[in-house]
PDB file of N, CA and C in Angstrom:
ATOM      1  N   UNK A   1     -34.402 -19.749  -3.942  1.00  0.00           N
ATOM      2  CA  UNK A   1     -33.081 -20.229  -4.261  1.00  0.00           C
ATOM      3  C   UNK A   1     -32.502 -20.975  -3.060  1.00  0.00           C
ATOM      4  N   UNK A   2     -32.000 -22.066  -3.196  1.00  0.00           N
ATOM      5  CA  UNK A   2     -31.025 -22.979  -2.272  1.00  0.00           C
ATOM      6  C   UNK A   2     -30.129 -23.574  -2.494  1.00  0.00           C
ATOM      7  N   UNK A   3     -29.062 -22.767  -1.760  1.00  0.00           N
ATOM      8  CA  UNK A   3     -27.681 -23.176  -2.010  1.00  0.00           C
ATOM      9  C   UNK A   3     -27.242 -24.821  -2.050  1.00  0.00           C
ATOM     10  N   UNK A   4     -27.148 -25.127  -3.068  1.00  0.00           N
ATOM     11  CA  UNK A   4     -26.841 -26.554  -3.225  1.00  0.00           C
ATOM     12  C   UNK A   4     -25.520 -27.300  -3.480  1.00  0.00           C
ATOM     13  N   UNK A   5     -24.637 -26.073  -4.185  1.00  0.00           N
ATOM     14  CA  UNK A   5     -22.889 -26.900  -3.437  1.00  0.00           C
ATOM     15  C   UNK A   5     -22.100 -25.770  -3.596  1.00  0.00           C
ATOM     16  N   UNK A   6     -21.144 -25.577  -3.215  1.00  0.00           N
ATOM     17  CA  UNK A   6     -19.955 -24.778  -3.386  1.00  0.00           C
ATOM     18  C   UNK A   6     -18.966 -24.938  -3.198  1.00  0.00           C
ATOM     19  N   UNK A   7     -17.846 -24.777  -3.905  1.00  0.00           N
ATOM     20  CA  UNK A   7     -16.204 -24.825  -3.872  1.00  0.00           C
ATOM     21  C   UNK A   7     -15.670 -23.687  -3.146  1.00  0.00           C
ATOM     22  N   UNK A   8     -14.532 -23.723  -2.950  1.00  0.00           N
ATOM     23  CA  UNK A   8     -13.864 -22.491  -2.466  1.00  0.00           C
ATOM     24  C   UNK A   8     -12.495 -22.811  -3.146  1.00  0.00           C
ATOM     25  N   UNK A   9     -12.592 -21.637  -3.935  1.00  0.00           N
ATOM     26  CA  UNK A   9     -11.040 -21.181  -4.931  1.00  0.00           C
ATOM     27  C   UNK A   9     -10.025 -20.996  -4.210  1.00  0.00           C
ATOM     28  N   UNK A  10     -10.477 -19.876  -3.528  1.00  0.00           N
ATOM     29  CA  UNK A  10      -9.194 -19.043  -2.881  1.00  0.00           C
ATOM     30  C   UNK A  10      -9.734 -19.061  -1.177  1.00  0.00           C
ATOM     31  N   UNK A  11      -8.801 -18.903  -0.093  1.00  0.00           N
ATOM     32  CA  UNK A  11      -8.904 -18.433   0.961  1.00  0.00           C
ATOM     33  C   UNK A  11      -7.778 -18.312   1.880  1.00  0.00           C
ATOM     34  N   UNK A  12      -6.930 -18.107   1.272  1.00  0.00           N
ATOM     35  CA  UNK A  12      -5.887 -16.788   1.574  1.00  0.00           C
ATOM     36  C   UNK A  12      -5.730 -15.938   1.394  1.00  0.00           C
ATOM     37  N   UNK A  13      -5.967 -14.371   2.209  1.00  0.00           N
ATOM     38  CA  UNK A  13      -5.889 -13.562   2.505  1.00  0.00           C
ATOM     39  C   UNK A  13      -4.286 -12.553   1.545  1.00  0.00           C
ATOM     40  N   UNK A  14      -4.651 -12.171   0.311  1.00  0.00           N
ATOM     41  CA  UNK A  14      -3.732 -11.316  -0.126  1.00  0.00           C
ATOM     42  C   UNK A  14      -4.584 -10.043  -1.015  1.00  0.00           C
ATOM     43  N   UNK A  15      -3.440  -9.051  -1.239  1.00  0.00           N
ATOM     44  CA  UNK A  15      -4.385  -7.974  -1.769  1.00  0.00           C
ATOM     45  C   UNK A  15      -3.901  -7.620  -3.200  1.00  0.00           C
ATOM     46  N   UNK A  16      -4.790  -7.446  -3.847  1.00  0.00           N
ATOM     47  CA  UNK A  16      -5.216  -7.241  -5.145  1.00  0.00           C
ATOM     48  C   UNK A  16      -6.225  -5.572  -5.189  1.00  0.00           C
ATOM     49  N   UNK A  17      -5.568  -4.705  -6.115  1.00  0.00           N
ATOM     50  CA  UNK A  17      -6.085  -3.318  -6.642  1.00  0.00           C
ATOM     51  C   UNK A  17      -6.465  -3.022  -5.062  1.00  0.00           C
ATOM     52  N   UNK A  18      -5.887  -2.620  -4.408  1.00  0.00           N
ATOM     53  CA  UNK A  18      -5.861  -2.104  -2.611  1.00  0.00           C
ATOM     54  C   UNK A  18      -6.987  -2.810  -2.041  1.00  0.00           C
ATOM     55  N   UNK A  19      -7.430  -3.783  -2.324  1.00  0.00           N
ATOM     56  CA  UNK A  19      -8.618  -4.934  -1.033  1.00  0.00           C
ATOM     57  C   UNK A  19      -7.571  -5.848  -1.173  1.00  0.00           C
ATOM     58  N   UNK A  20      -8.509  -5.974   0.380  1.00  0.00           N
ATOM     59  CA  UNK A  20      -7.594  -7.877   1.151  1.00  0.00           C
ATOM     60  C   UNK A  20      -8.713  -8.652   0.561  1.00  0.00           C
ATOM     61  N   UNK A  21      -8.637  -9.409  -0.096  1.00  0.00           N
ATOM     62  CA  UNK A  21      -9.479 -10.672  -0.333  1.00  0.00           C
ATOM     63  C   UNK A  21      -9.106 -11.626   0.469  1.00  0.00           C
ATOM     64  N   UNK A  22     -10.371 -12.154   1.157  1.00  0.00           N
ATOM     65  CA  UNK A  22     -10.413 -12.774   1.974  1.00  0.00           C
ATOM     66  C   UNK A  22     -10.760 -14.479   1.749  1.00  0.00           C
ATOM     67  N   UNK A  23     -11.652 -14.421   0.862  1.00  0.00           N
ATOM     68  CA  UNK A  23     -12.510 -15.350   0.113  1.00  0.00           C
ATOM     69  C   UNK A  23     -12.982 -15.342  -1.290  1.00  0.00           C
ATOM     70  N   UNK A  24     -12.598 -16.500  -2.489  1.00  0.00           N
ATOM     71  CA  UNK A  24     -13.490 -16.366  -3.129  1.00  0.00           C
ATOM     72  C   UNK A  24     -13.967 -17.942  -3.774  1.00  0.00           C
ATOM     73  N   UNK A  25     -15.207 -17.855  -4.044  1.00  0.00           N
ATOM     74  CA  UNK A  25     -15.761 -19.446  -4.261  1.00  0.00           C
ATOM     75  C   UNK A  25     -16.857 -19.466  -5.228  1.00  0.00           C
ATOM     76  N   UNK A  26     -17.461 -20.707  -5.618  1.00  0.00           N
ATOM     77  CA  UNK A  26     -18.113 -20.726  -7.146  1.00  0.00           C
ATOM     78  C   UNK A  26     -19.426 -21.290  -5.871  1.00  0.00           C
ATOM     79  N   UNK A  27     -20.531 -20.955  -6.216  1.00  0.00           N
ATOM     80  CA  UNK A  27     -21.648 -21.508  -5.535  1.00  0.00           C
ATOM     81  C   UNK A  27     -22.426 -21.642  -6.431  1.00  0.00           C
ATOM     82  N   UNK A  28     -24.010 -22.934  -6.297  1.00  0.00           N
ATOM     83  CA  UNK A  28     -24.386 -23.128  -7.356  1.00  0.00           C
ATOM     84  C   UNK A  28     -25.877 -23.595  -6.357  1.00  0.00           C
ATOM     85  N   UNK A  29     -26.560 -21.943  -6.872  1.00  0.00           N
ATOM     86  CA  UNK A  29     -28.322 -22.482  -6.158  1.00  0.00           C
ATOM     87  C   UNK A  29     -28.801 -23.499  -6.787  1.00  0.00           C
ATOM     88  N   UNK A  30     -29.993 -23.921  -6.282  1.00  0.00           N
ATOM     89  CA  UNK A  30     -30.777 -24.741  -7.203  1.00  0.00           C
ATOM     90  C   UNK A  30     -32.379 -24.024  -7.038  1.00  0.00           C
ATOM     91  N   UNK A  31     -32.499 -23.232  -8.438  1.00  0.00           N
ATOM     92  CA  UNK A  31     -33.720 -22.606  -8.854  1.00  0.00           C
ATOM     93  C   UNK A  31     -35.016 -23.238  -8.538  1.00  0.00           C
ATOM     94  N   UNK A  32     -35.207 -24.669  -8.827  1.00  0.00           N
ATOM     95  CA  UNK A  32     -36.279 -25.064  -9.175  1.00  0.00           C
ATOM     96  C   UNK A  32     -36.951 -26.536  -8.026  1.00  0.00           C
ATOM     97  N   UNK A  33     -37.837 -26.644  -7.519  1.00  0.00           N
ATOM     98  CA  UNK A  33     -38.120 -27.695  -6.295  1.00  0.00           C
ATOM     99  C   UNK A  33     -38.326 -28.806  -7.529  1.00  0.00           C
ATOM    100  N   UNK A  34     -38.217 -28.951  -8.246  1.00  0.00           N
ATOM    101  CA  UNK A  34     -38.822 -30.075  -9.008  1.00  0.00           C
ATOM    102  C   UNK A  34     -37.508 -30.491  -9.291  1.00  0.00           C
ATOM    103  N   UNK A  35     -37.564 -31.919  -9.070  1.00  0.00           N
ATOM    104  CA  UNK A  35     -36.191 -32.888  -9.483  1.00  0.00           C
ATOM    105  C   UNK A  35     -35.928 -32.783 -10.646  1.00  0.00           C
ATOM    106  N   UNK A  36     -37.081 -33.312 -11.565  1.00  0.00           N
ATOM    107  CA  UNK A  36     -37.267 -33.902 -13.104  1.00  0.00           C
ATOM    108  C   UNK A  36     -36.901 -32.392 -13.558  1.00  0.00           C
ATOM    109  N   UNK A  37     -37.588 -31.315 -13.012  1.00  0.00           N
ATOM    110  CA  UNK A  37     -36.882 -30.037 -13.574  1.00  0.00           C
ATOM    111  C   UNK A  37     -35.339 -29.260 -12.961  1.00  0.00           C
ATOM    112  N   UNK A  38     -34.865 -29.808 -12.967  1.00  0.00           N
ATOM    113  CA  UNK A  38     -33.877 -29.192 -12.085  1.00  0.00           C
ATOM    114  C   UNK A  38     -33.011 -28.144 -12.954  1.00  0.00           C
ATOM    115  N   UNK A  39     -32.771 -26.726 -12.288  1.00  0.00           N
ATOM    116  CA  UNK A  39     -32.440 -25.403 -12.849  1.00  0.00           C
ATOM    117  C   UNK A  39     -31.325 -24.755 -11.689  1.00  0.00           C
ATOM    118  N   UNK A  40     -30.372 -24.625 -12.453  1.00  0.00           N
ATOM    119  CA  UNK A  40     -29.059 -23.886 -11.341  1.00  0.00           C
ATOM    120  C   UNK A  40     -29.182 -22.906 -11.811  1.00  0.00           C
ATOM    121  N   UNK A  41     -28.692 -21.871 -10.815  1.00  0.00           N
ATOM    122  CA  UNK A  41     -27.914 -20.551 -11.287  1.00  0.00           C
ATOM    123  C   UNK A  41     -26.314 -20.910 -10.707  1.00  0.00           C
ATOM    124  N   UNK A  42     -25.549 -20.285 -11.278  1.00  0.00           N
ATOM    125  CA  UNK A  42     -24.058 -20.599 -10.679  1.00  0.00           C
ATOM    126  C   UNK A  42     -23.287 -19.228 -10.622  1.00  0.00           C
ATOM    127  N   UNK A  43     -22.896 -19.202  -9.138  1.00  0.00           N
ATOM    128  CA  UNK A  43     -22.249 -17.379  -9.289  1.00  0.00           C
ATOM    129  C   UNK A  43     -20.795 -17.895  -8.143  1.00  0.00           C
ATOM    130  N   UNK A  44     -20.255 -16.290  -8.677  1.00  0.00           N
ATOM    131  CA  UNK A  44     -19.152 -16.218  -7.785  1.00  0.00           C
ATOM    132  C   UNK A  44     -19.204 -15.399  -6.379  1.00  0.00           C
ATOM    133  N   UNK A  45     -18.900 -15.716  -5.655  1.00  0.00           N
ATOM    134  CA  UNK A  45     -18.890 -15.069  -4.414  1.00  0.00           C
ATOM    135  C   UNK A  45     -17.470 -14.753  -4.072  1.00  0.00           C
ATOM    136  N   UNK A  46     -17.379 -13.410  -3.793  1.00  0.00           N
ATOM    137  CA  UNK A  46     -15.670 -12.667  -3.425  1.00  0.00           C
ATOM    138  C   UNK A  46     -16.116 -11.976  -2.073  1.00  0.00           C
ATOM    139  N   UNK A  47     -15.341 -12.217  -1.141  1.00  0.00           N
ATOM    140  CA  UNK A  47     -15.126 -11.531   0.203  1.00  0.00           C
ATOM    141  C   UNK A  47     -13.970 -10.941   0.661  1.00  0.00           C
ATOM    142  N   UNK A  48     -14.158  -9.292   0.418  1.00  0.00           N
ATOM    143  CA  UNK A  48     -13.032  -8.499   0.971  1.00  0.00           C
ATOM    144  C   UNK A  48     -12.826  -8.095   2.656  1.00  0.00           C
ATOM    145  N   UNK A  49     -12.021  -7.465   2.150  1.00  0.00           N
ATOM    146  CA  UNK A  49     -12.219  -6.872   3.766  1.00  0.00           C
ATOM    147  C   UNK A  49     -13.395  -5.892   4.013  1.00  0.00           C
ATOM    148  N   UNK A  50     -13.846  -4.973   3.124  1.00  0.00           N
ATOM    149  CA  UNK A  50     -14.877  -4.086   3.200  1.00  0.00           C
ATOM    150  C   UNK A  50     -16.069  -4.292   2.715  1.00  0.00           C
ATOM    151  N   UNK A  51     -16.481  -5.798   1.671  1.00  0.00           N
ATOM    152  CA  UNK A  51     -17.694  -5.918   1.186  1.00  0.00           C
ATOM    153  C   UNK A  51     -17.785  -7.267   0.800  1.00  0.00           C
ATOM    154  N   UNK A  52     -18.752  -7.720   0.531  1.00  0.00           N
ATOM    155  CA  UNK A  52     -19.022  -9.105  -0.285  1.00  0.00           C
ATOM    156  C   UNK A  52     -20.257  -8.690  -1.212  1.00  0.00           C
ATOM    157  N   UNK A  53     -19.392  -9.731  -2.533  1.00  0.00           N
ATOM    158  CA  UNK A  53     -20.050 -10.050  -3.783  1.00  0.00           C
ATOM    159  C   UNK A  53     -20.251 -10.935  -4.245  1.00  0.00           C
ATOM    160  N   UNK A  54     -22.075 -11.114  -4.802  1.00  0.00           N
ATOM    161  CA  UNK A  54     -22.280 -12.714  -5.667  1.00  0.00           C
ATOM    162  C   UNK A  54     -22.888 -12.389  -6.888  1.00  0.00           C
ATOM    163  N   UNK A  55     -21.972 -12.773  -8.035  1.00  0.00           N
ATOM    164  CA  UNK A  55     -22.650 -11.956  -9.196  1.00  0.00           C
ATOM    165  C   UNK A  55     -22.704 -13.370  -9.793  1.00  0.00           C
ATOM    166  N   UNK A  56     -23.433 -13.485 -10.715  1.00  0.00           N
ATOM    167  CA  UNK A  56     -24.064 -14.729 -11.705  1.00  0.00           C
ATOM    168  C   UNK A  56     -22.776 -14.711 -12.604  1.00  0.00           C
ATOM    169  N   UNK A  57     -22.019 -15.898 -12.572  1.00  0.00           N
ATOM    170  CA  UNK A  57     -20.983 -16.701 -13.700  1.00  0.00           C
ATOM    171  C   UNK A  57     -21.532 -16.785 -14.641  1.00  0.00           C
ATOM    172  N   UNK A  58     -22.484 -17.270 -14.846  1.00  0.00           N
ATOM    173  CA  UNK A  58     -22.780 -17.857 -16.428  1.00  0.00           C
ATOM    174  C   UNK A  58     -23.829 -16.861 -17.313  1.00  0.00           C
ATOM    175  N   UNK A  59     -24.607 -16.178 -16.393  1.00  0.00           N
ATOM    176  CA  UNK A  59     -25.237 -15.233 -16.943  1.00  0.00           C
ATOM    177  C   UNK A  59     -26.460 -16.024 -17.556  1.00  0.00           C
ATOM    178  N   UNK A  60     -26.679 -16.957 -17.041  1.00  0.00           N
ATOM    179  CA  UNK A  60     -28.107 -17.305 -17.095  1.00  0.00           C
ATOM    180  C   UNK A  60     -28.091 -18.664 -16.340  1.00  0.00           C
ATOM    181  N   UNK A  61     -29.456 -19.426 -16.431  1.00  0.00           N
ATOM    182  CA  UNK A  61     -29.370 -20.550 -15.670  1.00  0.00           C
ATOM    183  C   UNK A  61     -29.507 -21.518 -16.233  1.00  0.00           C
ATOM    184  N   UNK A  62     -28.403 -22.975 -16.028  1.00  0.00           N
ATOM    185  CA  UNK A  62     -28.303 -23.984 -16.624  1.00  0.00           C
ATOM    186  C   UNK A  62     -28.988 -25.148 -15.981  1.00  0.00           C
ATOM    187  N   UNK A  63     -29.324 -26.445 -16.866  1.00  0.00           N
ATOM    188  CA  UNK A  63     -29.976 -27.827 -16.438  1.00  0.00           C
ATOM    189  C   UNK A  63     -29.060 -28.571 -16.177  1.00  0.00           C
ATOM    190  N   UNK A  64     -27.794 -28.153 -16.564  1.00  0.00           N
ATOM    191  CA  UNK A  64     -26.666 -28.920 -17.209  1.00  0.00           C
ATOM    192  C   UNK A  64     -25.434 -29.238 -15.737  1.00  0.00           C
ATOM    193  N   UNK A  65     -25.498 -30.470 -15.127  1.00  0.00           N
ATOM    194  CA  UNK A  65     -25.019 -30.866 -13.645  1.00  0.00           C
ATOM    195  C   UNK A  65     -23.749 -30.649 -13.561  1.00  0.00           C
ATOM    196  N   UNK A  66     -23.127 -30.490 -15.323  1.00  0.00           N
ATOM    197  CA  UNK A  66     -21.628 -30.735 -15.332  1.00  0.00           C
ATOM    198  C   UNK A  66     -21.089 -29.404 -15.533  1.00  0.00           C
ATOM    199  N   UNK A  67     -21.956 -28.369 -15.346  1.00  0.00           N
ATOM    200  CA  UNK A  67     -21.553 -27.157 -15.748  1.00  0.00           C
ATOM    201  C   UNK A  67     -21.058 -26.372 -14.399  1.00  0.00           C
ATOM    202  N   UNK A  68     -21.231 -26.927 -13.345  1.00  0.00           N
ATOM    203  CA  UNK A  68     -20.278 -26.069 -12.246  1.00  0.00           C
ATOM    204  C   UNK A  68     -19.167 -26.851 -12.153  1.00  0.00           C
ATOM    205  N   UNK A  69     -18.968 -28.257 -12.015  1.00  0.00           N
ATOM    206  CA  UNK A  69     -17.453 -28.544 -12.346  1.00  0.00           C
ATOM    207  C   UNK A  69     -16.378 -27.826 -13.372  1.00  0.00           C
ATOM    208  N   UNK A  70     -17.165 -27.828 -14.636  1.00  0.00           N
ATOM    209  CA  UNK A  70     -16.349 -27.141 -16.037  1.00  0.00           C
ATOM    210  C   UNK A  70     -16.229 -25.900 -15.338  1.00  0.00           C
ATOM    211  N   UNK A  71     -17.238 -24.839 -14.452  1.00  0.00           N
ATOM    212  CA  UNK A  71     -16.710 -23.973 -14.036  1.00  0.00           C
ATOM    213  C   UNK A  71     -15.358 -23.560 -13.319  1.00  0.00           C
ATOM    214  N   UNK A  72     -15.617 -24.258 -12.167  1.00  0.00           N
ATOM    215  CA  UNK A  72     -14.581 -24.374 -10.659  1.00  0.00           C
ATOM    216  C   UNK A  72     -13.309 -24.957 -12.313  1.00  0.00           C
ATOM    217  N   UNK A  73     -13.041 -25.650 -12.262  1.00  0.00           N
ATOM    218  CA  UNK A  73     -12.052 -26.314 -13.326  1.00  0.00           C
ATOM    219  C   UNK A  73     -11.829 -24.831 -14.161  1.00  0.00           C
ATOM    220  N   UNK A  74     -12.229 -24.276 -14.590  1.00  0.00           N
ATOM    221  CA  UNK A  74     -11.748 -23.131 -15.430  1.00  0.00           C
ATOM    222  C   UNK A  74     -11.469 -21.621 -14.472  1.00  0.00           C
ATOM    223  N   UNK A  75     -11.813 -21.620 -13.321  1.00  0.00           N
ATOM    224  CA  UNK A  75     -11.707 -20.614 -12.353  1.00  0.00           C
ATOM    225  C   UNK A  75     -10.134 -20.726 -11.607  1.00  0.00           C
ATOM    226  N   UNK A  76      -9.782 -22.364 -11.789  1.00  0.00           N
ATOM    227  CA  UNK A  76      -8.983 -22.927 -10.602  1.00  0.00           C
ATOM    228  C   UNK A  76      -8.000 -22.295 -11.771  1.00  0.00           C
ATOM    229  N   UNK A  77      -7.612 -22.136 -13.311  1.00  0.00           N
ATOM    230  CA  UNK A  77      -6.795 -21.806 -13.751  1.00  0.00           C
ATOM    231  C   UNK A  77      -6.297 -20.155 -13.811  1.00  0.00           C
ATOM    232  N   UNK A  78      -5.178 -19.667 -13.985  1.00  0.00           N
ATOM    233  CA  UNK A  78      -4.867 -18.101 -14.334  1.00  0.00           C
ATOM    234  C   UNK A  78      -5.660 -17.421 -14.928  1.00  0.00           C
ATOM    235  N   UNK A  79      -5.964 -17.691 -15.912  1.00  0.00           N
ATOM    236  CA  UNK A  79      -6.634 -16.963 -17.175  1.00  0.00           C
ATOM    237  C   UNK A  79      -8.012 -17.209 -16.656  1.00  0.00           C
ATOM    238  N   UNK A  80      -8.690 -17.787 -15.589  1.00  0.00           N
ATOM    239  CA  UNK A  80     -10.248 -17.820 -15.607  1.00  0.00           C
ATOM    240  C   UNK A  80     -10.161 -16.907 -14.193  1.00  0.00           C
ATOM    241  N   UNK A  81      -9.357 -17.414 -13.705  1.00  0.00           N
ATOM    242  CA  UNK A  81      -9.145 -16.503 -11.878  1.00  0.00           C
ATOM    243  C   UNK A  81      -8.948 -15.067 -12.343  1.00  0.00           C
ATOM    244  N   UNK A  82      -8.367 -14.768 -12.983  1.00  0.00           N
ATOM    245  CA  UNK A  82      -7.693 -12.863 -13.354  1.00  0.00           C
ATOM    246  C   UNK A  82      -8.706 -11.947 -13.720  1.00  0.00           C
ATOM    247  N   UNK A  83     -10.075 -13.501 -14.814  1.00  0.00           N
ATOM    248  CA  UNK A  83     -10.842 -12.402 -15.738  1.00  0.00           C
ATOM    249  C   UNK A  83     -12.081 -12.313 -14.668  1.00  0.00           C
ATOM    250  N   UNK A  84     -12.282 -13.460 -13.494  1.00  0.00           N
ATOM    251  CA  UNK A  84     -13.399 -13.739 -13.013  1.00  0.00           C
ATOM    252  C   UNK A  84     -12.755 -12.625 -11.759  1.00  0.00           C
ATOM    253  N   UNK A  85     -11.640 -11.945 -11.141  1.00  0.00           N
ATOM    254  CA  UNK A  85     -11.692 -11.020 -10.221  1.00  0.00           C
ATOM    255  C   UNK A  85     -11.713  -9.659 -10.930  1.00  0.00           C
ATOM    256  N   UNK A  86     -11.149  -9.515 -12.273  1.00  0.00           N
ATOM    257  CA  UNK A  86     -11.048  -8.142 -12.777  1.00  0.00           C
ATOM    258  C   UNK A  86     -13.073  -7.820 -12.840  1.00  0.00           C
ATOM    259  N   UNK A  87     -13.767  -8.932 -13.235  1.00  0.00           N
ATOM    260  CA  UNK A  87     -15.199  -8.511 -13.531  1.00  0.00           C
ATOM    261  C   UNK A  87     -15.915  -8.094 -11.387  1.00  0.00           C
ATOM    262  N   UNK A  88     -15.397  -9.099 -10.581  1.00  0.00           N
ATOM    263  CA  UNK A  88     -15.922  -8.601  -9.884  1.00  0.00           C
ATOM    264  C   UNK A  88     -15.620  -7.366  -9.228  1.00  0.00           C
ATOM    265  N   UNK A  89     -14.236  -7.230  -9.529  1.00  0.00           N
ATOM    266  CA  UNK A  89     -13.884  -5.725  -9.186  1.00  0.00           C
ATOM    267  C   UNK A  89     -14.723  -4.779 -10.059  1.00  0.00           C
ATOM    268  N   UNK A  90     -14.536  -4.531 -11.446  1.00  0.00           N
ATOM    269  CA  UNK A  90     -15.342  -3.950 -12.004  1.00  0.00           C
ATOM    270  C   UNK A  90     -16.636  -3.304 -11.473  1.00  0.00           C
ATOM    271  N   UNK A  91     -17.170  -4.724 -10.673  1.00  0.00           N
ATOM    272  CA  UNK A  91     -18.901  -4.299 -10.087  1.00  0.00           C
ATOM    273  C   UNK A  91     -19.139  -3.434  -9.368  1.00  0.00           C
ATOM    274  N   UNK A  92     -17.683  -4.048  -8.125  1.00  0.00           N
ATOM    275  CA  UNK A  92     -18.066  -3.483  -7.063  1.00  0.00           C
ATOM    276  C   UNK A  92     -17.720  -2.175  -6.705  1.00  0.00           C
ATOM    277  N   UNK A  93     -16.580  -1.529  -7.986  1.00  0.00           N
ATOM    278  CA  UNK A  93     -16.051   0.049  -8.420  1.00  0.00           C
ATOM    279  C   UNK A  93     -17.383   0.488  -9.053  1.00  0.00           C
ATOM    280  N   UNK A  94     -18.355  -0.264  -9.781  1.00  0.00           N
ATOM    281  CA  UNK A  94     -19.506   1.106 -10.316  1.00  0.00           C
ATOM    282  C   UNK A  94     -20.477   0.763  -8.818  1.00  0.00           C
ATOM    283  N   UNK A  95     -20.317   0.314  -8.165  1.00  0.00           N
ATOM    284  CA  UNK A  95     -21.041   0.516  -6.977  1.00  0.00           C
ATOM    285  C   UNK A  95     -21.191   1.270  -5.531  1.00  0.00           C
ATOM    286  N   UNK A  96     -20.295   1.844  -5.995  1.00  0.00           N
ATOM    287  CA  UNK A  96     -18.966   3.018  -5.292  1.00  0.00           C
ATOM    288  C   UNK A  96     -19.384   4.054  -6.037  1.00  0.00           C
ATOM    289  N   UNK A  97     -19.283   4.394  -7.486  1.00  0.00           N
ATOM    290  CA  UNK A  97     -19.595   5.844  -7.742  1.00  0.00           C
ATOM    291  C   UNK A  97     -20.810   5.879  -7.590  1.00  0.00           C
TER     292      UNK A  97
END
Protein backbone atom coordinates (compact mmCIF):
# COMPACT_ATOMS: atom_id res chain seq x y z
CA UNK A 1 0.00 0.00 0.00
CA UNK A 2 1.15 3.70 -0.86
CA UNK A 3 -0.15 6.54 0.37
CA UNK A 4 -1.15 8.48 -2.60
CA UNK A 5 -3.13 11.71 -1.42
CA UNK A 6 -4.75 12.99 1.56
CA UNK A 7 -6.91 15.82 2.83
CA UNK A 8 -7.09 16.99 6.22
CA UNK A 9 -10.74 17.72 7.61
CA UNK A 10 -10.10 18.82 10.86
CA UNK A 11 -6.96 20.07 12.80
CA UNK A 12 -8.05 21.84 15.60
CA UNK A 13 -7.67 20.55 18.67
CA UNK A 14 -11.28 20.22 20.54
CA UNK A 15 -12.86 17.45 22.58
CA UNK A 16 -15.53 15.26 21.73
CA UNK A 17 -16.96 12.09 24.22
CA UNK A 18 -13.70 13.05 26.73
CA UNK A 19 -10.65 12.83 23.76
CA UNK A 20 -8.83 15.87 22.40
CA UNK A 21 -8.87 15.27 18.76
CA UNK A 22 -6.13 16.38 17.39
CA UNK A 23 -6.43 15.37 13.73
CA UNK A 24 -8.67 13.98 11.37
CA UNK A 25 -8.19 13.34 7.46
CA UNK A 26 -9.44 11.12 4.46
CA UNK A 27 -6.28 9.26 2.96
CA UNK A 28 -6.37 7.28 -0.12
CA UNK A 29 -3.57 4.25 -0.70
CA UNK A 30 -3.04 3.08 -3.95
CA UNK A 31 -3.40 -0.90 -3.85
CA UNK A 32 -2.15 -1.81 -7.06
CA UNK A 33 1.58 -0.95 -9.05
CA UNK A 34 -0.14 -1.25 -12.28
CA UNK A 35 -1.41 2.09 -13.82
CA UNK A 36 -3.93 0.49 -16.34
CA UNK A 37 -5.04 -1.31 -13.05
CA UNK A 38 -5.26 1.17 -10.64
CA UNK A 39 -7.11 0.14 -7.10
CA UNK A 40 -7.57 2.58 -3.96
CA UNK A 41 -8.51 1.83 -0.65
CA UNK A 42 -9.77 5.12 1.03
CA UNK A 43 -9.83 5.42 4.97
CA UNK A 44 -10.12 7.81 7.69
CA UNK A 45 -7.45 8.61 9.92
CA UNK A 46 -8.41 10.29 13.58
CA UNK A 47 -5.65 11.41 16.00
CA UNK A 48 -6.36 11.81 19.67
CA UNK A 49 -4.52 12.60 22.33
CA UNK A 50 -4.15 8.90 23.48
CA UNK A 51 -4.35 6.89 20.12
CA UNK A 52 -4.58 6.93 16.37
CA UNK A 53 -7.03 5.38 13.97
CA UNK A 54 -7.28 4.30 10.18
CA UNK A 55 -10.30 2.41 9.48
CA UNK A 56 -11.46 1.81 5.70
CA UNK A 57 -14.37 4.56 4.54
CA UNK A 58 -15.76 2.77 1.92
CA UNK A 59 -15.42 -0.67 3.02
CA UNK A 60 -13.93 -1.96 0.07
CA UNK A 61 -11.66 -0.84 -2.71
CA UNK A 62 -12.53 1.40 -5.55
CA UNK A 63 -11.07 2.07 -9.43
CA UNK A 64 -13.14 4.98 -9.32
CA UNK A 65 -10.53 8.49 -9.12
CA UNK A 66 -13.60 10.53 -8.26
CA UNK A 67 -14.49 8.65 -5.31
CA UNK A 68 -12.17 10.32 -2.69
CA UNK A 69 -13.24 13.77 -3.73
CA UNK A 70 -17.17 12.67 -3.36
CA UNK A 71 -15.68 11.48 -0.11
CA UNK A 72 -13.67 14.54 1.53
CA UNK A 73 -16.91 16.59 -0.04
CA UNK A 74 -19.33 14.51 2.08
CA UNK A 75 -16.99 14.34 5.30
CA UNK A 76 -16.42 18.27 4.99
CA UNK A 77 -20.35 18.35 5.73
CA UNK A 78 -22.26 17.82 9.45
CA UNK A 79 -24.07 14.86 8.76
CA UNK A 80 -20.90 12.97 7.15
CA UNK A 81 -18.33 14.47 9.98
CA UNK A 82 -20.79 13.28 13.15
CA UNK A 83 -21.46 9.73 11.50
CA UNK A 84 -17.71 9.32 10.28
CA UNK A 85 -16.43 10.27 14.22
CA UNK A 86 -19.35 8.45 16.06
CA UNK A 87 -18.03 5.09 13.86
CA UNK A 88 -14.49 5.82 14.75
CA UNK A 89 -15.22 6.23 18.24
CA UNK A 90 -17.24 3.21 18.22
CA UNK A 91 -13.86 1.23 17.18
CA UNK A 92 -11.71 2.52 19.24
CA UNK A 93 -14.32 1.88 22.58
CA UNK A 94 -14.50 -2.05 21.48
CA UNK A 95 -10.79 -1.81 21.52
CA UNK A 96 -10.62 -0.84 25.04
CA UNK A 97 -12.85 -3.61 26.37
Amino acid sequence: MILNRRKVILENKFVIEGRIVMKLELREYKLSDIDEDEVFSIVIYLKTDLEDIELDYLGKPTSDKDKFEESFSFLCNHNGLSSALNRLFIELDSRIR
